[in-house]
PDB file of N, CA and C in Angstrom:
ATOM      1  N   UNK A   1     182.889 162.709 122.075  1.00  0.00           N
ATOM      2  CA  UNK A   1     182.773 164.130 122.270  1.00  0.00           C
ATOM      3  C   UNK A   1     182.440 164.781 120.934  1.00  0.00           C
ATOM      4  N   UNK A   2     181.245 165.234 120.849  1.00  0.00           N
ATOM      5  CA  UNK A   2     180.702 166.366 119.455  1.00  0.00           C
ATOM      6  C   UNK A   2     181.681 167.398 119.623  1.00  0.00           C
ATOM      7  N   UNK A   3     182.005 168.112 118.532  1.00  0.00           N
ATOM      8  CA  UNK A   3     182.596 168.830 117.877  1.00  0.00           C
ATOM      9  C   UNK A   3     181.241 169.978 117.507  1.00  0.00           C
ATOM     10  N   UNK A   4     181.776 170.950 117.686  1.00  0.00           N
ATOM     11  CA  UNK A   4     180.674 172.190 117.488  1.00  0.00           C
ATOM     12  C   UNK A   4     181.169 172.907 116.266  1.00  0.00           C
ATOM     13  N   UNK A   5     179.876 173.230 115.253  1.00  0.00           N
ATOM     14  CA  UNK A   5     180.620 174.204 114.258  1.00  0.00           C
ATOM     15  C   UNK A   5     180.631 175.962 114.603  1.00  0.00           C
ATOM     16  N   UNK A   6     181.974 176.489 114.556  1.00  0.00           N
ATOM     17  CA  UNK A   6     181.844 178.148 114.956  1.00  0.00           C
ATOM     18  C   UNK A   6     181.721 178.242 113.543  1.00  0.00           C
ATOM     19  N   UNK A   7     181.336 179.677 113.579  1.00  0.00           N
ATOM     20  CA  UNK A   7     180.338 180.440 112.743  1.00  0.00           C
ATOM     21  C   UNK A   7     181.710 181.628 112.610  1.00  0.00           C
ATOM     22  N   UNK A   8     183.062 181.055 111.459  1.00  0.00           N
ATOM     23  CA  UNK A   8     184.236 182.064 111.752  1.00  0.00           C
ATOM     24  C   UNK A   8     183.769 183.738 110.419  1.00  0.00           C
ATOM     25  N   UNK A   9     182.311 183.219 109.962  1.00  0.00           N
ATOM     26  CA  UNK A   9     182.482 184.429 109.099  1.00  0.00           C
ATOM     27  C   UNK A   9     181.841 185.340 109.857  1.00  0.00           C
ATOM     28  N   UNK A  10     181.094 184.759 110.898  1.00  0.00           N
ATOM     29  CA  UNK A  10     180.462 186.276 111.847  1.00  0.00           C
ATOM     30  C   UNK A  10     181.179 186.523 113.149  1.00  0.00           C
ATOM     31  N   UNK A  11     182.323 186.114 112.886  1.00  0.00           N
ATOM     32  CA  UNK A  11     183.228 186.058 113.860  1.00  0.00           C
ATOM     33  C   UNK A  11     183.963 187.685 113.791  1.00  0.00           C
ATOM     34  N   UNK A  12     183.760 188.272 115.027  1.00  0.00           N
ATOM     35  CA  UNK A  12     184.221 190.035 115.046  1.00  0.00           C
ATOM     36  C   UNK A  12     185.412 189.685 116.115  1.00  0.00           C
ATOM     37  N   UNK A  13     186.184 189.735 115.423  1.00  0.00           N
ATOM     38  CA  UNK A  13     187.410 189.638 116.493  1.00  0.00           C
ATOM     39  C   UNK A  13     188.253 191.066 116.728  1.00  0.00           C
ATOM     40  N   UNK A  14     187.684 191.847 117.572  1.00  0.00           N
ATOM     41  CA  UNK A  14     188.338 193.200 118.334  1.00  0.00           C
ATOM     42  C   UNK A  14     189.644 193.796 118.081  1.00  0.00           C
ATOM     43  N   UNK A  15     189.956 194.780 118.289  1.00  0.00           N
ATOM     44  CA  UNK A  15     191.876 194.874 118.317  1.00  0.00           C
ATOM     45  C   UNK A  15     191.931 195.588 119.924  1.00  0.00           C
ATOM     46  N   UNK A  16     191.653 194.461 120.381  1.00  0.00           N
ATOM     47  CA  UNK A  16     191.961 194.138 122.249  1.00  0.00           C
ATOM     48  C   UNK A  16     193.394 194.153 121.985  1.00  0.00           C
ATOM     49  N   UNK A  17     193.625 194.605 123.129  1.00  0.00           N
ATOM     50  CA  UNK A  17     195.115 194.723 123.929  1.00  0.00           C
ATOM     51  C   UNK A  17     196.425 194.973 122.891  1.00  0.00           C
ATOM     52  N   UNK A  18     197.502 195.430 123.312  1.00  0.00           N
ATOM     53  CA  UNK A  18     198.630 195.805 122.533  1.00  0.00           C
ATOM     54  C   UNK A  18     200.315 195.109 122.950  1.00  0.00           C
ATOM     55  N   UNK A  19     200.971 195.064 121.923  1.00  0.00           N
ATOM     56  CA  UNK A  19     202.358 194.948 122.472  1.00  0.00           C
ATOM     57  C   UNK A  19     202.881 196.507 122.536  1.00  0.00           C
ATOM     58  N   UNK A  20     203.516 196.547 124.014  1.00  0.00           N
ATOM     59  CA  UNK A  20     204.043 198.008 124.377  1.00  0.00           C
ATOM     60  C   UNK A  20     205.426 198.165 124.047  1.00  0.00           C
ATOM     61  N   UNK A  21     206.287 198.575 123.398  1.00  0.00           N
ATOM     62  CA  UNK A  21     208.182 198.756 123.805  1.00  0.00           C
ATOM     63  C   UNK A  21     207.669 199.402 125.184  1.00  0.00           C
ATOM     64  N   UNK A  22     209.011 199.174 126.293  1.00  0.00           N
ATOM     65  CA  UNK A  22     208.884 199.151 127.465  1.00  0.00           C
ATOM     66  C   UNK A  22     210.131 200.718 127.948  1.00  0.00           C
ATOM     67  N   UNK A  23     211.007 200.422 126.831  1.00  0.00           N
ATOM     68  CA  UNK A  23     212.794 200.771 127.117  1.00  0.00           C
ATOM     69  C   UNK A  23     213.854 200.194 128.194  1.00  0.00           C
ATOM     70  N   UNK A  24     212.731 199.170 128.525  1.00  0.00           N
ATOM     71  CA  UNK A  24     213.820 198.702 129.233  1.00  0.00           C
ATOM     72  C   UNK A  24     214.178 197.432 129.237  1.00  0.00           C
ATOM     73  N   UNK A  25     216.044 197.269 128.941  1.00  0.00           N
ATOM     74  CA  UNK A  25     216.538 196.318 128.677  1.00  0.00           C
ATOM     75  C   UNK A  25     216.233 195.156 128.796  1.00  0.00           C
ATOM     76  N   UNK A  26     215.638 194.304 130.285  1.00  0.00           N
ATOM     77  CA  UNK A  26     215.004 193.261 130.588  1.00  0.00           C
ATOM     78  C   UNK A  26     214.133 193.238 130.172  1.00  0.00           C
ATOM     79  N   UNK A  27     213.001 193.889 129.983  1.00  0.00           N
ATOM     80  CA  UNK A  27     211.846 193.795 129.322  1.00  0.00           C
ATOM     81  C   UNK A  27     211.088 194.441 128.358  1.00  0.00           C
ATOM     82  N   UNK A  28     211.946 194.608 126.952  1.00  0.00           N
ATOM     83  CA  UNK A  28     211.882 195.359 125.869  1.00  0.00           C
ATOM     84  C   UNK A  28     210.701 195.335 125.595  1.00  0.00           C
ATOM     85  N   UNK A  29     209.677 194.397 125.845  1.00  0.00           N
ATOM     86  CA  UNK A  29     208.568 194.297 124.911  1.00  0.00           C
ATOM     87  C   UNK A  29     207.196 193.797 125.993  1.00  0.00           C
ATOM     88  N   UNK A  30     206.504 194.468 125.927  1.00  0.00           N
ATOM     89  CA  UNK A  30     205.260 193.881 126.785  1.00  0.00           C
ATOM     90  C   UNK A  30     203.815 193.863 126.444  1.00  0.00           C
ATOM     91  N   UNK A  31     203.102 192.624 126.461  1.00  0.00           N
ATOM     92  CA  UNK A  31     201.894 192.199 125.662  1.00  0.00           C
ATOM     93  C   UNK A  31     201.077 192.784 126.973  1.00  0.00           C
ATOM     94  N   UNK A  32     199.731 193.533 126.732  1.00  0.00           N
ATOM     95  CA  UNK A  32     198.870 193.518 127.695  1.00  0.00           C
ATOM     96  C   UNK A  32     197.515 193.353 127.082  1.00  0.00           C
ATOM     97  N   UNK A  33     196.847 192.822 127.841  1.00  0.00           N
ATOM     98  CA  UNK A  33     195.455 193.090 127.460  1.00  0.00           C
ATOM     99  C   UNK A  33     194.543 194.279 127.360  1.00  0.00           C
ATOM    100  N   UNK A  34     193.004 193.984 127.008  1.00  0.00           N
ATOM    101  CA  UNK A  34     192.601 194.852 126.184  1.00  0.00           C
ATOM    102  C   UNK A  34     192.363 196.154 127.709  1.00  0.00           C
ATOM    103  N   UNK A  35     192.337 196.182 129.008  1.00  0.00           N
ATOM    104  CA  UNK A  35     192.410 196.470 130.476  1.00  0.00           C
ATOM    105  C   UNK A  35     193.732 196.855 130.651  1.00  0.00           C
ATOM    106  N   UNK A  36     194.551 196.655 129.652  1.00  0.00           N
ATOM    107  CA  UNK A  36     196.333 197.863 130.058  1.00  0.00           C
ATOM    108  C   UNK A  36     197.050 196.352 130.897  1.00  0.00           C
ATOM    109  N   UNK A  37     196.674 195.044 131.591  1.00  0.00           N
ATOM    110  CA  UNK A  37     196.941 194.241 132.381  1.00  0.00           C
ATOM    111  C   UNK A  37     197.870 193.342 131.282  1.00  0.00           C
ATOM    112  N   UNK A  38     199.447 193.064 132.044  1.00  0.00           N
ATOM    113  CA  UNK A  38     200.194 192.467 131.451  1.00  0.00           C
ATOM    114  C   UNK A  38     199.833 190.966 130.992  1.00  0.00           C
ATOM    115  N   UNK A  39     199.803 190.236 129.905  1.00  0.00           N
ATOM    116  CA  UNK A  39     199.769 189.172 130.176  1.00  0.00           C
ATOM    117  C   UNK A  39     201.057 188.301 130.708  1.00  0.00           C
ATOM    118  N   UNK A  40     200.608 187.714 131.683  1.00  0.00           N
ATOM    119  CA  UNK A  40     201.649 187.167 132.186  1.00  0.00           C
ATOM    120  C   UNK A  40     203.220 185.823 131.712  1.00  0.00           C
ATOM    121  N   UNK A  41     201.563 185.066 131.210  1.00  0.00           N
ATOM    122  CA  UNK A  41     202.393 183.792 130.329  1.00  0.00           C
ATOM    123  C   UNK A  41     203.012 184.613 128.777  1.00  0.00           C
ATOM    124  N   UNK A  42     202.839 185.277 128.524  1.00  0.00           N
ATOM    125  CA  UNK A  42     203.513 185.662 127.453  1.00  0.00           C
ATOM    126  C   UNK A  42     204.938 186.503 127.812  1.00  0.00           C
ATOM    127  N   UNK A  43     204.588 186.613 129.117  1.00  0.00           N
ATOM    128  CA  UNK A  43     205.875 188.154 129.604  1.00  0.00           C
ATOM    129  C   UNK A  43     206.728 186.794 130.029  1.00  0.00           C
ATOM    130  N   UNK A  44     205.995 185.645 130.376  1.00  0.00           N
ATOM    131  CA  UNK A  44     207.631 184.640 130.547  1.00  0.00           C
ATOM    132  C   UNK A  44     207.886 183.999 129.852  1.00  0.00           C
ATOM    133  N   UNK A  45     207.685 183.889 128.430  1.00  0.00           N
ATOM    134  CA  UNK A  45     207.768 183.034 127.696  1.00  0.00           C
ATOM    135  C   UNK A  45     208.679 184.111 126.841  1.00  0.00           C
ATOM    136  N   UNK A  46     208.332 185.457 126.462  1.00  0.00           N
ATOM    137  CA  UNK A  46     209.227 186.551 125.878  1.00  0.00           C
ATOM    138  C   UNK A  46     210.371 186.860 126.791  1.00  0.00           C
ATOM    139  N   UNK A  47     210.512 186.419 128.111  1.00  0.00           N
ATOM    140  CA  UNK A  47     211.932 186.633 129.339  1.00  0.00           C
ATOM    141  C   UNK A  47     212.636 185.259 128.580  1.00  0.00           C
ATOM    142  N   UNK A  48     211.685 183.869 127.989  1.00  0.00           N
ATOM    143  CA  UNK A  48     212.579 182.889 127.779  1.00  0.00           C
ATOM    144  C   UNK A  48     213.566 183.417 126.426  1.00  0.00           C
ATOM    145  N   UNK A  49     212.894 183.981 125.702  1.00  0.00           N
ATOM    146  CA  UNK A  49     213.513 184.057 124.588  1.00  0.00           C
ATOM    147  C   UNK A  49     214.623 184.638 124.421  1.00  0.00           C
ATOM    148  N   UNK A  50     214.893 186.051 125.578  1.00  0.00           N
ATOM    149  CA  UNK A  50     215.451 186.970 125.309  1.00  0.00           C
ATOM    150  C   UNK A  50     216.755 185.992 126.639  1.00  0.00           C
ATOM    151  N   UNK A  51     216.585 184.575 127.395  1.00  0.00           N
ATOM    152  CA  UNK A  51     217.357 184.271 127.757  1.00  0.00           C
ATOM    153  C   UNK A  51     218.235 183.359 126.928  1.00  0.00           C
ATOM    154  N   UNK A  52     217.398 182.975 125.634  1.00  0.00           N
ATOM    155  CA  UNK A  52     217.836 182.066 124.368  1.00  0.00           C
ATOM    156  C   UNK A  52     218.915 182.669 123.726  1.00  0.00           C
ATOM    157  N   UNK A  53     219.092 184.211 123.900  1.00  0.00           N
ATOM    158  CA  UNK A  53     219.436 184.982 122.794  1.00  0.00           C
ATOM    159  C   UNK A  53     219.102 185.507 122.018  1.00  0.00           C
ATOM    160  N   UNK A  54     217.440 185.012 121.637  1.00  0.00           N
ATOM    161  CA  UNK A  54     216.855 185.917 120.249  1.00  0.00           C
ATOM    162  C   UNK A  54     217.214 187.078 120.436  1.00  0.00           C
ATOM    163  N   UNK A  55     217.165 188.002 119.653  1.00  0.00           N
ATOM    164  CA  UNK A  55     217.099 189.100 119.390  1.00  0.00           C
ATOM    165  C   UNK A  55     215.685 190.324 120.106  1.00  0.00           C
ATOM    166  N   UNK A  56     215.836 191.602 120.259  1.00  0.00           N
ATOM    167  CA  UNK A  56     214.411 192.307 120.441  1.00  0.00           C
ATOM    168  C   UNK A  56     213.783 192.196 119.477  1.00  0.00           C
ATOM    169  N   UNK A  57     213.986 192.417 118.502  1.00  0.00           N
ATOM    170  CA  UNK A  57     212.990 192.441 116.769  1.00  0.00           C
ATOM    171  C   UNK A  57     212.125 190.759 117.069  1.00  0.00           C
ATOM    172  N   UNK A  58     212.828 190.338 117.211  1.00  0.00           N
ATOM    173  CA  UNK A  58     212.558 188.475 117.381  1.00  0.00           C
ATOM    174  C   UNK A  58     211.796 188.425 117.949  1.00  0.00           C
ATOM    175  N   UNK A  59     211.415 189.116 119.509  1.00  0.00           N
ATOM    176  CA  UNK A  59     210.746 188.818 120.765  1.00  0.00           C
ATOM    177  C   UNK A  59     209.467 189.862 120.401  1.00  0.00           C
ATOM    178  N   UNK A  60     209.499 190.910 119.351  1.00  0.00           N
ATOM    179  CA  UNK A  60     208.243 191.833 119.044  1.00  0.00           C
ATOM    180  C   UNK A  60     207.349 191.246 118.269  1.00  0.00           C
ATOM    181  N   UNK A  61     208.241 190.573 116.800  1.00  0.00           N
ATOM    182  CA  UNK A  61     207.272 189.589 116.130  1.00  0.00           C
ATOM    183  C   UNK A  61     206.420 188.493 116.639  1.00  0.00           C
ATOM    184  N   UNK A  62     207.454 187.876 117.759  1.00  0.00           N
ATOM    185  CA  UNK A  62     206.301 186.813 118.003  1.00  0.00           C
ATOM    186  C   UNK A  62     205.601 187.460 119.109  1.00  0.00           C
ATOM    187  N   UNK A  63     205.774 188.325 119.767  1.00  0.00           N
ATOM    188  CA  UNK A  63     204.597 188.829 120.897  1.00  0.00           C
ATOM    189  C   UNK A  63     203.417 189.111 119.899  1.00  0.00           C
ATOM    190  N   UNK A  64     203.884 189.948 118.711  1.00  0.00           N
ATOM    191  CA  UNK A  64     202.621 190.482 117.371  1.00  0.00           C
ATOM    192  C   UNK A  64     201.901 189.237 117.395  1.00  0.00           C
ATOM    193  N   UNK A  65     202.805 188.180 117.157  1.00  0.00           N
ATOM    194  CA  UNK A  65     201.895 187.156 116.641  1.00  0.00           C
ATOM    195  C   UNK A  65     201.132 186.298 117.821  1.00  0.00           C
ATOM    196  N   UNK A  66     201.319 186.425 118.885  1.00  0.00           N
ATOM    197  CA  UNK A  66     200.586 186.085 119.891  1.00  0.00           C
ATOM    198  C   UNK A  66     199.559 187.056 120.393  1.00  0.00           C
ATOM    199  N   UNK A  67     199.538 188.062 120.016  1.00  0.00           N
ATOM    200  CA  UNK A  67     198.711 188.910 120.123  1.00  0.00           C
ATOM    201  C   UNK A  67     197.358 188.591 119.503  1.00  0.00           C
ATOM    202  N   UNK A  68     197.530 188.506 118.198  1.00  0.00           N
ATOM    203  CA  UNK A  68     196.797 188.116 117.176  1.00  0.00           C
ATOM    204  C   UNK A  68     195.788 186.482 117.536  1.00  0.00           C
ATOM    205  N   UNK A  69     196.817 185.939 118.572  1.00  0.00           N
ATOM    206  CA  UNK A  69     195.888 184.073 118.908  1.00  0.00           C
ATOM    207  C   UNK A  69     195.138 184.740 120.110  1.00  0.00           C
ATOM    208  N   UNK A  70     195.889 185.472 120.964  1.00  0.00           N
ATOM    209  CA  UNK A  70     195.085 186.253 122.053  1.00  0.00           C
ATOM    210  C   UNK A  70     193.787 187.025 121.998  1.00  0.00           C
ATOM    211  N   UNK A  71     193.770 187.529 120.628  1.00  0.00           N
ATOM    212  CA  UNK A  71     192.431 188.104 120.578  1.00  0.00           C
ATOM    213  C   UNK A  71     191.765 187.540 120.267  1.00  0.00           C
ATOM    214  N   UNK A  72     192.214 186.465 118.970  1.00  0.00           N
ATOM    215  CA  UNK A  72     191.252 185.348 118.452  1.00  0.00           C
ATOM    216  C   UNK A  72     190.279 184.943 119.623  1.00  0.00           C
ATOM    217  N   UNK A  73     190.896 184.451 120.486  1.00  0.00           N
ATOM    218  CA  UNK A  73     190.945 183.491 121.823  1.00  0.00           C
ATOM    219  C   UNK A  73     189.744 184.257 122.806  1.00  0.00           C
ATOM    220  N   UNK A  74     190.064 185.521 122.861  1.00  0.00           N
ATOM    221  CA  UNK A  74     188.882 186.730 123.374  1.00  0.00           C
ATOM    222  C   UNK A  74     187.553 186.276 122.556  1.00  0.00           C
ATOM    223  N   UNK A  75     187.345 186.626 121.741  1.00  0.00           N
ATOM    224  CA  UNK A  75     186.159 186.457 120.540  1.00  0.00           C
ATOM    225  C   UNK A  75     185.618 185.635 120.683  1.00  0.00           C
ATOM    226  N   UNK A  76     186.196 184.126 120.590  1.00  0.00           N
ATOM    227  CA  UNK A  76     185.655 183.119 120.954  1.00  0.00           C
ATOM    228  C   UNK A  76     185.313 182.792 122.453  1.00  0.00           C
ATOM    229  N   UNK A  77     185.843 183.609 123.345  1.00  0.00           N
ATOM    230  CA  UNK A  77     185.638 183.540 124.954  1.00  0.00           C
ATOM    231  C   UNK A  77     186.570 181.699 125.004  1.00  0.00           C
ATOM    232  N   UNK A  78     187.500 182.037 124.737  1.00  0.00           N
ATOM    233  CA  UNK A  78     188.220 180.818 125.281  1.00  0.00           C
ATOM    234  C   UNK A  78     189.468 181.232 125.530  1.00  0.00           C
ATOM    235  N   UNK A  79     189.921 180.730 127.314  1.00  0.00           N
ATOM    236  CA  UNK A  79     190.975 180.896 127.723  1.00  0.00           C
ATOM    237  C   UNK A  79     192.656 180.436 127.418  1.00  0.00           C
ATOM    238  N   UNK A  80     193.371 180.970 126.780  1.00  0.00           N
ATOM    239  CA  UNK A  80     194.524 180.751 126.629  1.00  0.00           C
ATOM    240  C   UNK A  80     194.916 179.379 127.032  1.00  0.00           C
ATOM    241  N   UNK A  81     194.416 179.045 128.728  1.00  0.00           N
ATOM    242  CA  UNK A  81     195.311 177.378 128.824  1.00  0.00           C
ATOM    243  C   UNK A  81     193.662 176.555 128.469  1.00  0.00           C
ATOM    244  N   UNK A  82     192.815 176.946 127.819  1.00  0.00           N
ATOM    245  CA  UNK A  82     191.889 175.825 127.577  1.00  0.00           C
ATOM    246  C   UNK A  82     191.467 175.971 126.148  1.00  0.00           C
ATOM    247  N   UNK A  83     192.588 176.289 125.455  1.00  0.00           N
ATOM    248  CA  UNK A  83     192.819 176.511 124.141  1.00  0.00           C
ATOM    249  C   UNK A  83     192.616 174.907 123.876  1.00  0.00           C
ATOM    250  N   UNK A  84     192.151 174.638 122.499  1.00  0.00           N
ATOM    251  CA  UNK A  84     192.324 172.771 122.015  1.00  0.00           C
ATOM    252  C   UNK A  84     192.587 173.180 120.606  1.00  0.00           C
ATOM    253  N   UNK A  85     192.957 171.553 119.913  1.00  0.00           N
ATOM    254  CA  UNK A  85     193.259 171.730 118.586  1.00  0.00           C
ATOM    255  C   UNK A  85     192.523 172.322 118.079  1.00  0.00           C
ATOM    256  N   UNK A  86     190.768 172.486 118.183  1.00  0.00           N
ATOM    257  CA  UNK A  86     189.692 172.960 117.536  1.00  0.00           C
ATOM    258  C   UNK A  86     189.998 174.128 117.364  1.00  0.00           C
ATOM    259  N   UNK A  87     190.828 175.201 118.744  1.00  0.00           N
ATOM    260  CA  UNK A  87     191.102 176.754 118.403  1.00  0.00           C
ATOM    261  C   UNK A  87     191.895 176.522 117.743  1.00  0.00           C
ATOM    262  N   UNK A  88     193.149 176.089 117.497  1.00  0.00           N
ATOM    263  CA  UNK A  88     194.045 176.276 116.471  1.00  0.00           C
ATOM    264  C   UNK A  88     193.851 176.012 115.088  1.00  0.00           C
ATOM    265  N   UNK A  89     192.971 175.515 114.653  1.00  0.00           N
ATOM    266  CA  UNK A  89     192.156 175.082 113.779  1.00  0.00           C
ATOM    267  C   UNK A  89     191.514 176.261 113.146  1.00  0.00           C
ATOM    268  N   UNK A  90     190.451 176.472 113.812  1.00  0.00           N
ATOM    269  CA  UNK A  90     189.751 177.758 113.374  1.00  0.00           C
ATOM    270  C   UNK A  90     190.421 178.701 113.783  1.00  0.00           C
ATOM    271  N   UNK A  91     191.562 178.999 114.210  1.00  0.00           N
ATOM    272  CA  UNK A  91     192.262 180.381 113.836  1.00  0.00           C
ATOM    273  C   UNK A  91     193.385 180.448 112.854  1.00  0.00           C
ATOM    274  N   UNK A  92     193.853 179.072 112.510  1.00  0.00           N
ATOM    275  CA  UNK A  92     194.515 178.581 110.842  1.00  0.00           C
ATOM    276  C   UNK A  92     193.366 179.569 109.874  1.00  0.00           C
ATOM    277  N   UNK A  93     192.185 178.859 110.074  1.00  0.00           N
ATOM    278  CA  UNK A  93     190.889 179.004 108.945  1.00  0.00           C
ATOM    279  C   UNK A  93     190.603 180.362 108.851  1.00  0.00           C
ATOM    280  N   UNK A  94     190.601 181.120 110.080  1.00  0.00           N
ATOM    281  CA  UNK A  94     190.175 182.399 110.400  1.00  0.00           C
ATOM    282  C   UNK A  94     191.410 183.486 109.453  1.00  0.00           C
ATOM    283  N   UNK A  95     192.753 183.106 109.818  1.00  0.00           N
ATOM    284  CA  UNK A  95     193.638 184.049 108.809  1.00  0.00           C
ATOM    285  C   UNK A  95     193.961 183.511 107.728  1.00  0.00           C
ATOM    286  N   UNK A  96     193.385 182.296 107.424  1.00  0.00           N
ATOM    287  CA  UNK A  96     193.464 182.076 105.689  1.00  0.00           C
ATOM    288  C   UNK A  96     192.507 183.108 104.834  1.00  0.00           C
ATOM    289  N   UNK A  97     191.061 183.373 105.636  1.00  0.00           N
ATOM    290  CA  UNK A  97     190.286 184.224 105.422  1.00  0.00           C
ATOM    291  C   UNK A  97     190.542 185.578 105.348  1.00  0.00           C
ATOM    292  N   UNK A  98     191.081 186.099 106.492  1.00  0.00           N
ATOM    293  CA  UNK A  98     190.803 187.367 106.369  1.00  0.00           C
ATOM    294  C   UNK A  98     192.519 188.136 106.308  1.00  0.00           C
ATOM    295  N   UNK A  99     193.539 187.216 106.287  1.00  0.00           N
ATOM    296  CA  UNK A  99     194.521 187.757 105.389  1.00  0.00           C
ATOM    297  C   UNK A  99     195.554 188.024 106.832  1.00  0.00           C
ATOM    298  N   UNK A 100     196.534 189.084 106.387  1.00  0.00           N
ATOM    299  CA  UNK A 100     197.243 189.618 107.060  1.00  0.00           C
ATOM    300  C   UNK A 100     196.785 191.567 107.031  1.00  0.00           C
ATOM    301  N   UNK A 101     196.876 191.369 108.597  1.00  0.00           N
ATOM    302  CA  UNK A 101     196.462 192.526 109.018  1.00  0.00           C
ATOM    303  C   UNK A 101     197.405 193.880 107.718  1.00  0.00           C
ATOM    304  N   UNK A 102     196.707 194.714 107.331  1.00  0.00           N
ATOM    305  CA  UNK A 102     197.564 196.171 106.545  1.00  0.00           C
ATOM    306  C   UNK A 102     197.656 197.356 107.194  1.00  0.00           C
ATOM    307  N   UNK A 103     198.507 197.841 107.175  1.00  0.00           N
ATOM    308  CA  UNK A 103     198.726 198.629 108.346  1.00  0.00           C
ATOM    309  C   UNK A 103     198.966 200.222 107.469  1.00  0.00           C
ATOM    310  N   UNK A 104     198.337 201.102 107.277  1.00  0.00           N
ATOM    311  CA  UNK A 104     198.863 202.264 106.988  1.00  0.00           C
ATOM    312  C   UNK A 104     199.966 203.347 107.388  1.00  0.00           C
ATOM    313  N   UNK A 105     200.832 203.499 106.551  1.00  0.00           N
ATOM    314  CA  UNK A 105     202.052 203.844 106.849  1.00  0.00           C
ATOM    315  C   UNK A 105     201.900 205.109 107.042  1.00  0.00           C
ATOM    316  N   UNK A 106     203.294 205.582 107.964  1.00  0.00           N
ATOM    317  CA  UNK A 106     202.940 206.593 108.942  1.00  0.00           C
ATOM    318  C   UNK A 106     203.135 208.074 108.172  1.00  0.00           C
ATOM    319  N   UNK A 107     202.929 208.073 106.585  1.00  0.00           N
ATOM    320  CA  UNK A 107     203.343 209.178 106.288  1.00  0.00           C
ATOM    321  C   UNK A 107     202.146 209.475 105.015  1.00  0.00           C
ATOM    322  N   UNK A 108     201.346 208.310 105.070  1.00  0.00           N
ATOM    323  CA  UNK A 108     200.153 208.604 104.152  1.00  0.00           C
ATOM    324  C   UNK A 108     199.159 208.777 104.793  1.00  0.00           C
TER     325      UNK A 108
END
């Protein structure tokens, strides 16, 4: 099986979809896509956590950070369960590049 090279510097990866606070207790935190539509595997995988015990702060960071493979994942037009090492790969490569998102604070 060839291996294809992506092209991650002309790579425009969107700021599709958001994590929402919800207020409500069971479901403090909710990832949707860039269509307002919940994602699903993430809303049960954030129900697992919050059955682990993590914390809400706990269950926002990593929704952030799934957010972030989710859009990758958009860009490239590849679906979440047909993700391969190759995406994880070039989305290692992709935020060695272009850093961590900066966010302007809400009073400047």
């Amino acid at each position: 099986m060839q291996e294809f090279a992506r092209d991650l510097a002309a790579l425009v990866v969107p700021q599709a979809g958001r994590v929402v606070a919800t207020g409500d207790p069971w479901e403090p935190w909710r990832l949707v896509d860039g269509d307002g539509v919940v994602v699903e595997p993430v809303a049960a995988y954030l129900r697992d956590l919050q059955a682990a015990g993590r914390s809400t702060a706990t269950a926002r960071s990593y929704a952030l950070d799934l957010l972030r493979w989710l859009r990758f994942l958009w860009a490239v037009e590849v679906g979440w369960d047909r993700a391969t090492r190759v995406e994880a790969r070039d989305f290692c490569r992709w935020l060695l590049v272009v850093g961590k998102p900066t966010w302007v604070h809400w009073r400047h």
